[in-house]
Protein backbone atom coordinates (compact mmCIF):
# COMPACT_ATOMS: atom_id res chain seq x y z
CA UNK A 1 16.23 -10.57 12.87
CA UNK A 2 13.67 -8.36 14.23
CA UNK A 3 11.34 -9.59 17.34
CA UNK A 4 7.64 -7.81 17.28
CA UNK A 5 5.22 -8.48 20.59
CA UNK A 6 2.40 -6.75 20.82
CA UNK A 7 -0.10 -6.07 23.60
CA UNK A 8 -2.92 -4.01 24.91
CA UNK A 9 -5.64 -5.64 23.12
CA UNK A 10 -9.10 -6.34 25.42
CA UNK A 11 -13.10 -5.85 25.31
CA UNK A 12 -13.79 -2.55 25.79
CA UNK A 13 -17.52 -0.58 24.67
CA UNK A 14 -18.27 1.42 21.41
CA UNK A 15 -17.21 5.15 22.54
CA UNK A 16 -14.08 3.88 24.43
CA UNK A 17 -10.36 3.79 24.61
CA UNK A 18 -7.77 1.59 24.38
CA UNK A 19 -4.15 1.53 23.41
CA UNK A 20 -1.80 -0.73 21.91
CA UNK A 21 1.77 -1.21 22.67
CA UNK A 22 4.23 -3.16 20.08
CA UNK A 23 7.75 -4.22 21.14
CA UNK A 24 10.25 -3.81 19.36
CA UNK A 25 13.61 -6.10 19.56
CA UNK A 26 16.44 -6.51 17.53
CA UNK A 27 18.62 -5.31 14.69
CA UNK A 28 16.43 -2.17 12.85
CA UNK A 29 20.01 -0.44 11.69
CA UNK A 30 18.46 2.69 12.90
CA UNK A 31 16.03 2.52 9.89
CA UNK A 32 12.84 0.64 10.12
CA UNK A 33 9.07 1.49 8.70
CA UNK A 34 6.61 0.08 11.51
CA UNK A 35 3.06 -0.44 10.88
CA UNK A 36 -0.44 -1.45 12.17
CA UNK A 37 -2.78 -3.88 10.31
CA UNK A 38 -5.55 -5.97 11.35
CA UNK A 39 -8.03 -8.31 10.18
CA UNK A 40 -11.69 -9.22 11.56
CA UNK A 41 -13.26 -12.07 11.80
CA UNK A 42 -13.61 -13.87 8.10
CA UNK A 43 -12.26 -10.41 6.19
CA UNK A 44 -9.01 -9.39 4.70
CA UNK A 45 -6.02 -8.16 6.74
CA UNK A 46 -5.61 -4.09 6.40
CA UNK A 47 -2.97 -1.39 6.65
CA UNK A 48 -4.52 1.25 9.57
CA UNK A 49 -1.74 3.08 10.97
CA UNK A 50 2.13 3.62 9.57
CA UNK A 51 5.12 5.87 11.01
CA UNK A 52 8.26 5.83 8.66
CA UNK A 53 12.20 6.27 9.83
CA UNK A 54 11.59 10.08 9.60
CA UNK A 55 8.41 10.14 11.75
CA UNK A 56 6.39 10.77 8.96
CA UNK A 57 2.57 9.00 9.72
CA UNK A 58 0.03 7.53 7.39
CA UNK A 59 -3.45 6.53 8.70
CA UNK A 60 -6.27 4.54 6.38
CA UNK A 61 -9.58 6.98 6.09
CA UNK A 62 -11.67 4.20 8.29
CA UNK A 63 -9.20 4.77 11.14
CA UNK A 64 -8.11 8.62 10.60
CA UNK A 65 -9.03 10.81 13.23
CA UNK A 66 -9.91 8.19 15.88
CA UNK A 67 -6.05 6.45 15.72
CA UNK A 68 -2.98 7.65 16.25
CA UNK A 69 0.50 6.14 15.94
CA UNK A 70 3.31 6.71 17.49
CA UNK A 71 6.76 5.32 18.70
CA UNK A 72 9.02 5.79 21.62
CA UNK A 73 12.59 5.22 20.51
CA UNK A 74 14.37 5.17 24.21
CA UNK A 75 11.80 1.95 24.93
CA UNK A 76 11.56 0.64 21.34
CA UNK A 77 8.06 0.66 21.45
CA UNK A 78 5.12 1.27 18.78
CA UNK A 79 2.00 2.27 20.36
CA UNK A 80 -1.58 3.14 18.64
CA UNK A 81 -4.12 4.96 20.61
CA UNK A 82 -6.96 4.20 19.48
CA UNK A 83 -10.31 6.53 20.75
CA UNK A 84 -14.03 6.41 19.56
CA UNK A 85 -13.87 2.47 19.53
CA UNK A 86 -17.01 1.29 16.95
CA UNK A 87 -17.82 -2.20 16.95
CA UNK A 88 -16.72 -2.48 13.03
CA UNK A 89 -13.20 -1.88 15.00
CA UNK A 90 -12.93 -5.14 16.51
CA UNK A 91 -10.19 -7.09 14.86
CA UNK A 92 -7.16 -8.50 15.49
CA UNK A 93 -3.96 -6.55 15.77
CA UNK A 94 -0.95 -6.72 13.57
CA UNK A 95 2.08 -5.06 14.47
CA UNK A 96 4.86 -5.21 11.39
CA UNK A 97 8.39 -3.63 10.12
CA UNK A 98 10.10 -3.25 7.84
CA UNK A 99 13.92 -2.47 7.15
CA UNK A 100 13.78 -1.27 3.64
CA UNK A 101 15.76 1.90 3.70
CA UNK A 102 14.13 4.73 2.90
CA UNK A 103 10.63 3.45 3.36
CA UNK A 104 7.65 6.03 3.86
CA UNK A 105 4.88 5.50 5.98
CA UNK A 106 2.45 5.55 2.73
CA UNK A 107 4.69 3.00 1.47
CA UNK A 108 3.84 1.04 4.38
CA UNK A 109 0.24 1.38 4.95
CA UNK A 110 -0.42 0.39 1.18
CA UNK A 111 2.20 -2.70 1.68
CA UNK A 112 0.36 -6.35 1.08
CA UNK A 113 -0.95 -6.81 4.19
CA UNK A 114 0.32 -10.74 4.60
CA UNK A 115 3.81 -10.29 3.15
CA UNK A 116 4.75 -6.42 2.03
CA UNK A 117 6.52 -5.94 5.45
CA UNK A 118 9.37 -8.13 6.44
CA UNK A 119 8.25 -8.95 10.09
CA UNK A 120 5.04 -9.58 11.95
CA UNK A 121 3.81 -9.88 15.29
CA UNK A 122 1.73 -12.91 16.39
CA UNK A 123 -1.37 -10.13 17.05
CA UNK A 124 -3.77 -9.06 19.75
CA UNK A 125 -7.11 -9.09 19.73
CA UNK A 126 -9.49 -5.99 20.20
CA UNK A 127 -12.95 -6.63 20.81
CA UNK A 128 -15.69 -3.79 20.61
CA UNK A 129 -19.06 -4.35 22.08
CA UNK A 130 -21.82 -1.95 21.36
């Protein structure tokens, strides 16, 4: 069983910053493919952000550039900076895994984005005002 809790999410203005943090709890057997989705308001859920087992990354074009994913093994944590906020950004935040060995980050960002991973966070939402 795998715990996900993410956090970070807030209002911030078009132009801005913010970052989100994803904890990460429970039994990964040292391989695990973690992921960011997220879904605004009355749209479909989508794959953003993706770091594999072998810190490979995979970003979707609307995000690339502006995002960036990355993990911090010693504190089991999945973070996404995310600069040059646009108001099409706002959405909320889906942190997932998945333990399928030898899982690539591509693999990940293209998974069905309600049940290609095998765990899910409850989300955070980011709001961007312009």
């Amino acid at each position: 069983q795998v715990n996900l809790v993410e956090s970070g999410g807030g209002s911030v203005q078009a132009g801005g910053s913010l970052t989100l943090s994803c904890a990460v709890s429970g039994d990964t057997y040292g391989s695990v493919a973690l992921a960011w989705f997220r879904q605004p308001s009355e749209k479909e859920r989508e794959g953003i952000a993706a770091i594999d087992s072998d810190g490979r990354t995979a970003y979707a074009d609307s995000v690339k550039g502006r995002f960036t994913i990355s993990q911090d093994n010693a504190k089991n944590t999945l973070y996404l900076q995310m600069n040059s906020l646009k108001p099409e950004d706002t959405a909320i935040y889906y942190c997932a895994a998945d333990l399928a060995i030898g899982m690539t980050a591509d693999q990940a960002l293209g998974a069905d984005p309600y049940y290609g991973m095998d765990y899910w966070g409850k989300g955070t939402l980011v709001t961007i005002s312009s």
